[in-house]
Protein backbone atom coordinates (compact mmCIF):
# COMPACT_ATOMS: atom_id res chain seq x y z
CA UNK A 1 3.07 -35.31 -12.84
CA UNK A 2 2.24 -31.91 -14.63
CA UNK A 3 3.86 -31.19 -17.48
CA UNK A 4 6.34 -28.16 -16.74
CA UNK A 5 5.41 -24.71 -18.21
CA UNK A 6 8.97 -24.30 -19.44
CA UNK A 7 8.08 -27.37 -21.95
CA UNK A 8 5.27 -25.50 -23.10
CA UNK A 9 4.72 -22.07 -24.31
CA UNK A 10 5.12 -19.32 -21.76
CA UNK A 11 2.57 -16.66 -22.01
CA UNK A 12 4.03 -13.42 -22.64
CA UNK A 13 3.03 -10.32 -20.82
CA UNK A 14 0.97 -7.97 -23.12
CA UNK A 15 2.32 -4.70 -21.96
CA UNK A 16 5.44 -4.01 -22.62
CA UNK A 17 6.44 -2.78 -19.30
CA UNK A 18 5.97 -3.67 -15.17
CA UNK A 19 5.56 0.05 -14.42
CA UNK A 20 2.53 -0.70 -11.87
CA UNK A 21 0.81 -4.13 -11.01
CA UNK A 22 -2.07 -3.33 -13.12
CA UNK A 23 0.17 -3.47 -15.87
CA UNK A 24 -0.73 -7.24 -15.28
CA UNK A 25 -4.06 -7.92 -16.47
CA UNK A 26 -5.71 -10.70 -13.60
CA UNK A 27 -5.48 -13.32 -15.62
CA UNK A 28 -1.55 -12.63 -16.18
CA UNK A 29 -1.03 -12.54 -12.93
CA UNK A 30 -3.22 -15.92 -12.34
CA UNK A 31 -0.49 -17.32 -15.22
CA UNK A 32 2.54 -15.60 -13.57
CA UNK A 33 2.10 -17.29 -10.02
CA UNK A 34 1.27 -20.60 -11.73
CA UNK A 35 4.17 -20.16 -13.49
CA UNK A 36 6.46 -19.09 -10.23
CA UNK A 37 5.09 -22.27 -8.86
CA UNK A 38 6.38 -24.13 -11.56
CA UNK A 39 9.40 -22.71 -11.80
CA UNK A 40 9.81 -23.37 -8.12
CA UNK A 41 9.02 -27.16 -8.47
CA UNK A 42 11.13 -27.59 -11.19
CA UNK A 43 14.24 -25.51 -11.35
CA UNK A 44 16.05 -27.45 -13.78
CA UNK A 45 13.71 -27.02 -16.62
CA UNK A 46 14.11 -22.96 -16.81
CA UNK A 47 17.83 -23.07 -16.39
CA UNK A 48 18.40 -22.26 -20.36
CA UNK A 49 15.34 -19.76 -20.53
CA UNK A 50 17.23 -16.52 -20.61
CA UNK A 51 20.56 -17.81 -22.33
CA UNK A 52 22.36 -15.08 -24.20
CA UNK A 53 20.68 -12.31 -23.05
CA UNK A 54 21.62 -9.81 -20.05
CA UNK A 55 19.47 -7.32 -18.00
CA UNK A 56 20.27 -4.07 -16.11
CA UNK A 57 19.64 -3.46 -12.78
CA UNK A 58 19.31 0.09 -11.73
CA UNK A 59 19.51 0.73 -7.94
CA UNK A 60 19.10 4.20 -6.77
CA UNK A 61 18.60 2.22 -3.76
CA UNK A 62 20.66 -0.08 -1.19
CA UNK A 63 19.05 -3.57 -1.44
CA UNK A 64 19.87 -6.52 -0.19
CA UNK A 65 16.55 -8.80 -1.42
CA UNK A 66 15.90 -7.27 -4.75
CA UNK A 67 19.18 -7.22 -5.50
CA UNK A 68 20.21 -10.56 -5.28
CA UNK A 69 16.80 -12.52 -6.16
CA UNK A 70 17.08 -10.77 -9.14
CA UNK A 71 20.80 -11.12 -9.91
CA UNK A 72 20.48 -14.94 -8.73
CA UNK A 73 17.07 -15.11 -10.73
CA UNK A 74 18.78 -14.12 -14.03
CA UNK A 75 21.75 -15.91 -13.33
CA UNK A 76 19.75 -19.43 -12.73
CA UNK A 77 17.70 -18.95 -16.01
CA UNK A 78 20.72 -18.95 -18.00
CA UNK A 79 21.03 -14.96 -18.36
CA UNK A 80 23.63 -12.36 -17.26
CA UNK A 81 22.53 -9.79 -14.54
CA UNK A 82 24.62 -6.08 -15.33
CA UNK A 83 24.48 -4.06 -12.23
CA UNK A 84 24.77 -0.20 -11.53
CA UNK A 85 24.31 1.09 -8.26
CA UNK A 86 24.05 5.34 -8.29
CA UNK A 87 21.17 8.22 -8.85
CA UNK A 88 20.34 7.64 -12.04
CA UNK A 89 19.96 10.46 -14.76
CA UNK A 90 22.18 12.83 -12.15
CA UNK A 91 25.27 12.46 -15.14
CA UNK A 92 22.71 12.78 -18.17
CA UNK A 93 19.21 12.47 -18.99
CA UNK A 94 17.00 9.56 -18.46
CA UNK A 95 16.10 9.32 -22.25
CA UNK A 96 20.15 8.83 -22.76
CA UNK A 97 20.58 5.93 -20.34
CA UNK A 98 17.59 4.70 -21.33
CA UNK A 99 18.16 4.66 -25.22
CA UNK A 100 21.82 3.44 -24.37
CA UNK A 101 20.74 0.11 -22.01
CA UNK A 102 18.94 -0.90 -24.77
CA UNK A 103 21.42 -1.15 -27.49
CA UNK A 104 23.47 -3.58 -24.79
CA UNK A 105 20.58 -5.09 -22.39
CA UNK A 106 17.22 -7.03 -23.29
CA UNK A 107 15.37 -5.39 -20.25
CA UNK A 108 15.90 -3.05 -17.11
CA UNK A 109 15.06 -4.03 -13.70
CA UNK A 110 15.14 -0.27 -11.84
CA UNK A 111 14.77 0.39 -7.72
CA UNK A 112 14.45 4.08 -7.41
CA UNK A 113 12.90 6.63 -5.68
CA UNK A 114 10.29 8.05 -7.98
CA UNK A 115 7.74 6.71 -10.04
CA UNK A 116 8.79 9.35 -12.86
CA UNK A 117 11.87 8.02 -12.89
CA UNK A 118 10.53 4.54 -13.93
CA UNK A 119 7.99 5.84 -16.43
CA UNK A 120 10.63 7.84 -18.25
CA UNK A 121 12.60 4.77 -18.38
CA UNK A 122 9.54 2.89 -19.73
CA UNK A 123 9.32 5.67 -22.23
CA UNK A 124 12.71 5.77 -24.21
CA UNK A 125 13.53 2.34 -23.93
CA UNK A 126 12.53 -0.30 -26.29
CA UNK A 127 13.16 -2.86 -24.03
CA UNK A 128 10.87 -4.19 -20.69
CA UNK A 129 11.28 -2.08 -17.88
CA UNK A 130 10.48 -3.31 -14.63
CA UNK A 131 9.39 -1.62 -11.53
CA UNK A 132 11.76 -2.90 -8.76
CA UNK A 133 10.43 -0.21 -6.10
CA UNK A 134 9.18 3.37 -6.26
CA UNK A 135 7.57 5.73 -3.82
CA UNK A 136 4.21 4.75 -5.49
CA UNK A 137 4.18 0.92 -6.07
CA UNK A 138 6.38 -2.58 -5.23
CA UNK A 139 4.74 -5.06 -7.43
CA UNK A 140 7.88 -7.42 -7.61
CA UNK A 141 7.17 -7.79 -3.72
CA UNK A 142 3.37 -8.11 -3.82
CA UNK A 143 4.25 -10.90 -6.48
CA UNK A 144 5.75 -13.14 -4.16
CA UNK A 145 3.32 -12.11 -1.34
CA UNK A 146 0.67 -13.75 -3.39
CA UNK A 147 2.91 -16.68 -4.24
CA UNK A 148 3.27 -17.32 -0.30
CA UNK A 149 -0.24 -16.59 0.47
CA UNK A 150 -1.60 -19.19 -2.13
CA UNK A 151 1.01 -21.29 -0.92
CA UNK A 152 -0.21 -21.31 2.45
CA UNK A 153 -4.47 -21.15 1.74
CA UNK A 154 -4.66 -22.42 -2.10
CA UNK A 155 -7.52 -19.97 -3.31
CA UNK A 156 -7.14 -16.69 -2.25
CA UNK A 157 -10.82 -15.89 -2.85
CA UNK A 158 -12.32 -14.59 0.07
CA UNK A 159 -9.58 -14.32 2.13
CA UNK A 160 -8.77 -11.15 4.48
CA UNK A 161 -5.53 -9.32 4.28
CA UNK A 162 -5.09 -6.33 7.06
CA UNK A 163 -2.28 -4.22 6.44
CA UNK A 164 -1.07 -2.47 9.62
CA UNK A 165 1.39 0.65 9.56
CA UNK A 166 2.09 3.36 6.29
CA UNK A 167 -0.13 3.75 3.87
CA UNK A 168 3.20 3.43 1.23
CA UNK A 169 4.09 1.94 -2.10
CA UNK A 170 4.14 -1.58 -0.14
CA UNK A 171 0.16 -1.16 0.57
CA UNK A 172 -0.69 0.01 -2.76
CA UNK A 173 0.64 -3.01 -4.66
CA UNK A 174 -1.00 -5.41 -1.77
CA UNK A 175 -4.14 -3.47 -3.03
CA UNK A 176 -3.56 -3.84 -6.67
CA UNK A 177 -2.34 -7.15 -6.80
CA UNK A 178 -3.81 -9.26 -3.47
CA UNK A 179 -6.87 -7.60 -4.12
CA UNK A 180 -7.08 -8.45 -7.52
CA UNK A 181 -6.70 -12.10 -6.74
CA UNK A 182 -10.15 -11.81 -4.52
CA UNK A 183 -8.11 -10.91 -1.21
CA UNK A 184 -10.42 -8.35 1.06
CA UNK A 185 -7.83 -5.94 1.88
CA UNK A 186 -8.15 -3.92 5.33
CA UNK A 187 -5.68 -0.79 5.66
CA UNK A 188 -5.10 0.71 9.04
CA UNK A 189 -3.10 3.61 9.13
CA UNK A 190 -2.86 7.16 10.88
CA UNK A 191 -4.89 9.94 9.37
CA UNK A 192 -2.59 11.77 6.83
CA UNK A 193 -0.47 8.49 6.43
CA UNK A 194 -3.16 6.55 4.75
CA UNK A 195 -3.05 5.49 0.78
CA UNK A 196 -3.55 7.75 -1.92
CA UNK A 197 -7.08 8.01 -2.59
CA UNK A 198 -6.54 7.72 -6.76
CA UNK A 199 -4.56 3.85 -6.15
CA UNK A 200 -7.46 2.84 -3.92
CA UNK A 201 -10.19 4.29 -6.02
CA UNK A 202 -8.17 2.09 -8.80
CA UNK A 203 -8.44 -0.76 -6.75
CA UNK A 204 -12.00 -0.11 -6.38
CA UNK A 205 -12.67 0.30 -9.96
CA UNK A 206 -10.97 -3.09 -10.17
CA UNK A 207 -13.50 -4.89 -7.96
CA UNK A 208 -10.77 -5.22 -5.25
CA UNK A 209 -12.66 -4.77 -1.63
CA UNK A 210 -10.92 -2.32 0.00
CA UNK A 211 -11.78 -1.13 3.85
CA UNK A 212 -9.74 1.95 4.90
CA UNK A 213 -9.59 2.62 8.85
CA UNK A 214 -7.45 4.38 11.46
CA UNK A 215 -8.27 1.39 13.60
CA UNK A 216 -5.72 -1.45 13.97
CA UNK A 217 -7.42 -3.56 15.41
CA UNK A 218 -10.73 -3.04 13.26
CA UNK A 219 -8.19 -4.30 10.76
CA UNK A 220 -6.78 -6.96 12.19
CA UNK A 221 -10.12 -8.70 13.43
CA UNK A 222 -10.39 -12.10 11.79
CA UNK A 223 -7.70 -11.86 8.96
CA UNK A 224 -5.84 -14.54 7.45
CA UNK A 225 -2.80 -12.67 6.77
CA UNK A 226 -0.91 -9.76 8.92
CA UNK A 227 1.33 -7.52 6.68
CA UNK A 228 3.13 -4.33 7.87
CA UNK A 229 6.06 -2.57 6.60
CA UNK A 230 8.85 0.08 8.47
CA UNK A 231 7.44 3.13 9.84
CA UNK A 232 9.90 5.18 7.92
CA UNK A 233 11.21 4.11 4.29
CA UNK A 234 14.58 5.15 2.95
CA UNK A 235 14.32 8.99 2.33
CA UNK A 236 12.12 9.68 5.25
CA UNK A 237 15.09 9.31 7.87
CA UNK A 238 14.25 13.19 8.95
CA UNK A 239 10.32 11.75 9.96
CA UNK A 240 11.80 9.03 11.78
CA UNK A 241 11.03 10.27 15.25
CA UNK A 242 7.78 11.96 14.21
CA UNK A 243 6.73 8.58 12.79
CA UNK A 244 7.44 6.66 15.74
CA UNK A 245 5.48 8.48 18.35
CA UNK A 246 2.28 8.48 15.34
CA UNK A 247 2.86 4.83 14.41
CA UNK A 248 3.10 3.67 17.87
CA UNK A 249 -0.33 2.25 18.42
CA UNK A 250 0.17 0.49 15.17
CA UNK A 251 3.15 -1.81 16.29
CA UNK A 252 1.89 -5.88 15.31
CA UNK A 253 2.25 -7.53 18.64
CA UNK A 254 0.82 -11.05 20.16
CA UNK A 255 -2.42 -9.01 20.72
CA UNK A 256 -3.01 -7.63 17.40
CA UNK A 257 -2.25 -10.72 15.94
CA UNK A 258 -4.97 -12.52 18.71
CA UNK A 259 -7.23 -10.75 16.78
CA UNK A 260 -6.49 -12.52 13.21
CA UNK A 261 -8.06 -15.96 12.77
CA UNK A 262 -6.53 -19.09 14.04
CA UNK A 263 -4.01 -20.05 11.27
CA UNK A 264 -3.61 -16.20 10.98
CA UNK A 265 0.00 -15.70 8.99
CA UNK A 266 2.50 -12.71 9.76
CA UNK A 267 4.18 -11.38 6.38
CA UNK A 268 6.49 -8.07 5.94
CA UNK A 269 8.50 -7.25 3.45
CA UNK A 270 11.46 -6.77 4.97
CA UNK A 271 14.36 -5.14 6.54
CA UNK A 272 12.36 -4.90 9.51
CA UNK A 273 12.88 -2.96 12.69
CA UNK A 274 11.96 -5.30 15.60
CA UNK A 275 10.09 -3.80 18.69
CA UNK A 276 9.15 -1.08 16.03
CA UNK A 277 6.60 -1.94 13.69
CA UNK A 278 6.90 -5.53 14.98
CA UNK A 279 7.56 -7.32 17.59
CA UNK A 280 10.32 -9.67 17.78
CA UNK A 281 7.83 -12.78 19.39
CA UNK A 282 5.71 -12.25 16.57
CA UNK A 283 8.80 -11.82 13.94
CA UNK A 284 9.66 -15.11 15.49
CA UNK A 285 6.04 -16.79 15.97
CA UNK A 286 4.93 -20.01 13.97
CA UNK A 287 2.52 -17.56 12.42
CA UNK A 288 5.56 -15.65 10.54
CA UNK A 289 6.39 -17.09 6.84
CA UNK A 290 9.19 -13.78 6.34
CA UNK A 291 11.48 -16.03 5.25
CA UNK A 292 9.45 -18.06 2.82
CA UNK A 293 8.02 -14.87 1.40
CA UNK A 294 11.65 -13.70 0.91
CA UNK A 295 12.38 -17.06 -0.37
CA UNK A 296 9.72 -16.52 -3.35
CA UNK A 297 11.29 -13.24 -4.23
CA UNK A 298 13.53 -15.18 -6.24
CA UNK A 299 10.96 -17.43 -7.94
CA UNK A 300 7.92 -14.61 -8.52
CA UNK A 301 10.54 -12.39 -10.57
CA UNK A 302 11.52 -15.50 -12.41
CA UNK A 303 8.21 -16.25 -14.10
CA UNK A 304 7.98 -12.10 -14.27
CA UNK A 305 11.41 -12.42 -16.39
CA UNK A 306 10.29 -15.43 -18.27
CA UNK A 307 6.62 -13.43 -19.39
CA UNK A 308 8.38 -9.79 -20.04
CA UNK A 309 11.80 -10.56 -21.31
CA UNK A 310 11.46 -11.71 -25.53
């Protein structure tokens, strides 16, 4: 049997922050989803890792998966999880929270609604800052997407992901970090709801293959893995209707996923709005691992804890 990475030495991240997945260098993120396996496998072993230190979690948010893998994640490697739901900054500048967590917390986990918000974090705090969610990136998510997909094929080399629906913060990370990995990454989304051009031009200039289109099923066509997201994210409540007449053609049904190669997998980050973006036979297919990608929430942010956190 392997010897556990918690009986070894565990890698540390060298940024200082998880602003954006490239904040991982590839072969980090080869370590950190090693590691998540690990710590997966053997649970026991990492249950002192984090003893006598606490983190803050930030949710401009409402969350119901972040939330509580990373509350649970803390809690299980020994730590103490401090959490403050609220706008934050809207009582006093970002440099004062940030400069006060700090002098209580060794690191701040932050869902929020811009990236600023996180980078000024990242800026006037000496501690690790990790990006939970913003409008730009979810690498915390893409994490454990990766941890399921290798999971499921072993080397991800080669392998085709299509993502199906907005070109959001959810298909910039699968870019970023997927990619990264050796995943070819199809994006079908409307025109004028596609990714910004400067994340996949970074993707690019990582040697990630990226194939934008406004054709789902261009996407679709022989891919291992099937990954959409909600039309309409929190804050976008007044596009909803707009969204669902453009994003209509773009709903994952038992056609689309036809399309995808035999032992084809459906992922999405979840909440999901079935017979939106999704249909519930294919929510509810053999070819859906949600709920083992949800699963691995918890165990991707505990290697991510275990490489940032001193």
């Amino acid at each position: 049997m392997p010897t556990p990475v918690a009986e070894q030495h565990v890698l540390k991240i060298a940024a200082p922050d998880l602003r954006s997945d490239l904040d991982l260098t590839t072969s980090e993120l080869t370590r950190l989803l090693q590691l998540a396996g690990e710590v997966k496998r053997f649970p026991a072993h990492y249950a002192e890792s984090l003893r006598g230190r606490a983190i803050s979690l930030l949710f401009e948010k409402p969350s119901l998966r972040t939330r509580l893998t990373f509350e649970l994640a803390i809690q299980q490697l020994g730590g103490h999880a401090v959490t403050s739901i609220g706008m934050i900054g809207d009582r006093e500048p970002l440099k004062d929270v940030a400069r006060n967590l700090e002098r209580w917390t060794q690191g701040i986990v932050a869902r929020v609604f811009s990236q600023q918000t996180i980078d000024s974090l990242a800026e006037w705090s000496r501690m690790p800052v990790i990006n939970a969610l913003s409008d730009l990136y979810h690498p915390c998510q893409a994490l454990a997407d990766a941890q399921t997909m290798a999971e499921r094929f072993g080397n991800l080399a080669g392998r085709k992901l299509a993502y199906i629906g907005d070109g959001n913060n959810m298909a910039h990370s699968l870019m970023l970090t997927a990619g990264r990995l050796g995943v070819n990454v199809a994006v079908a989304a409307p025109a004028g709801y596609q990714p910004d051009l400067r994340i996949v031009d970074a993707a690019r200039d990582a040697g990630v293959a990226v194939t934008i289109t406004t054709d789902p099923a261009e996407a679709a066509a022989g891919a291992d893995v099937i990954y959409t997201d909600v039309w309409a994210s929190m804050g976008q409540e007044a596009e909803a209707e707009e969204r669902r007449r453009i994003f209509a053609p773009y709903q994952v049904d038992d056609a689309l996923m036809a399309r995808a190669s035999a032992d084809a997998i459906f992922l999405h980050c979840l909440p999901a709005k079935r017979g939106q973006e999704v249909t519930d036979s294919v929510m509810e297919s053999a070819q859906s691992v949600i709920f083992d990608q949800a699963e691995n929430r918890l165990h991707a942010q505990k290697a991510l804890l275990l490489m940032l956190v001193q």
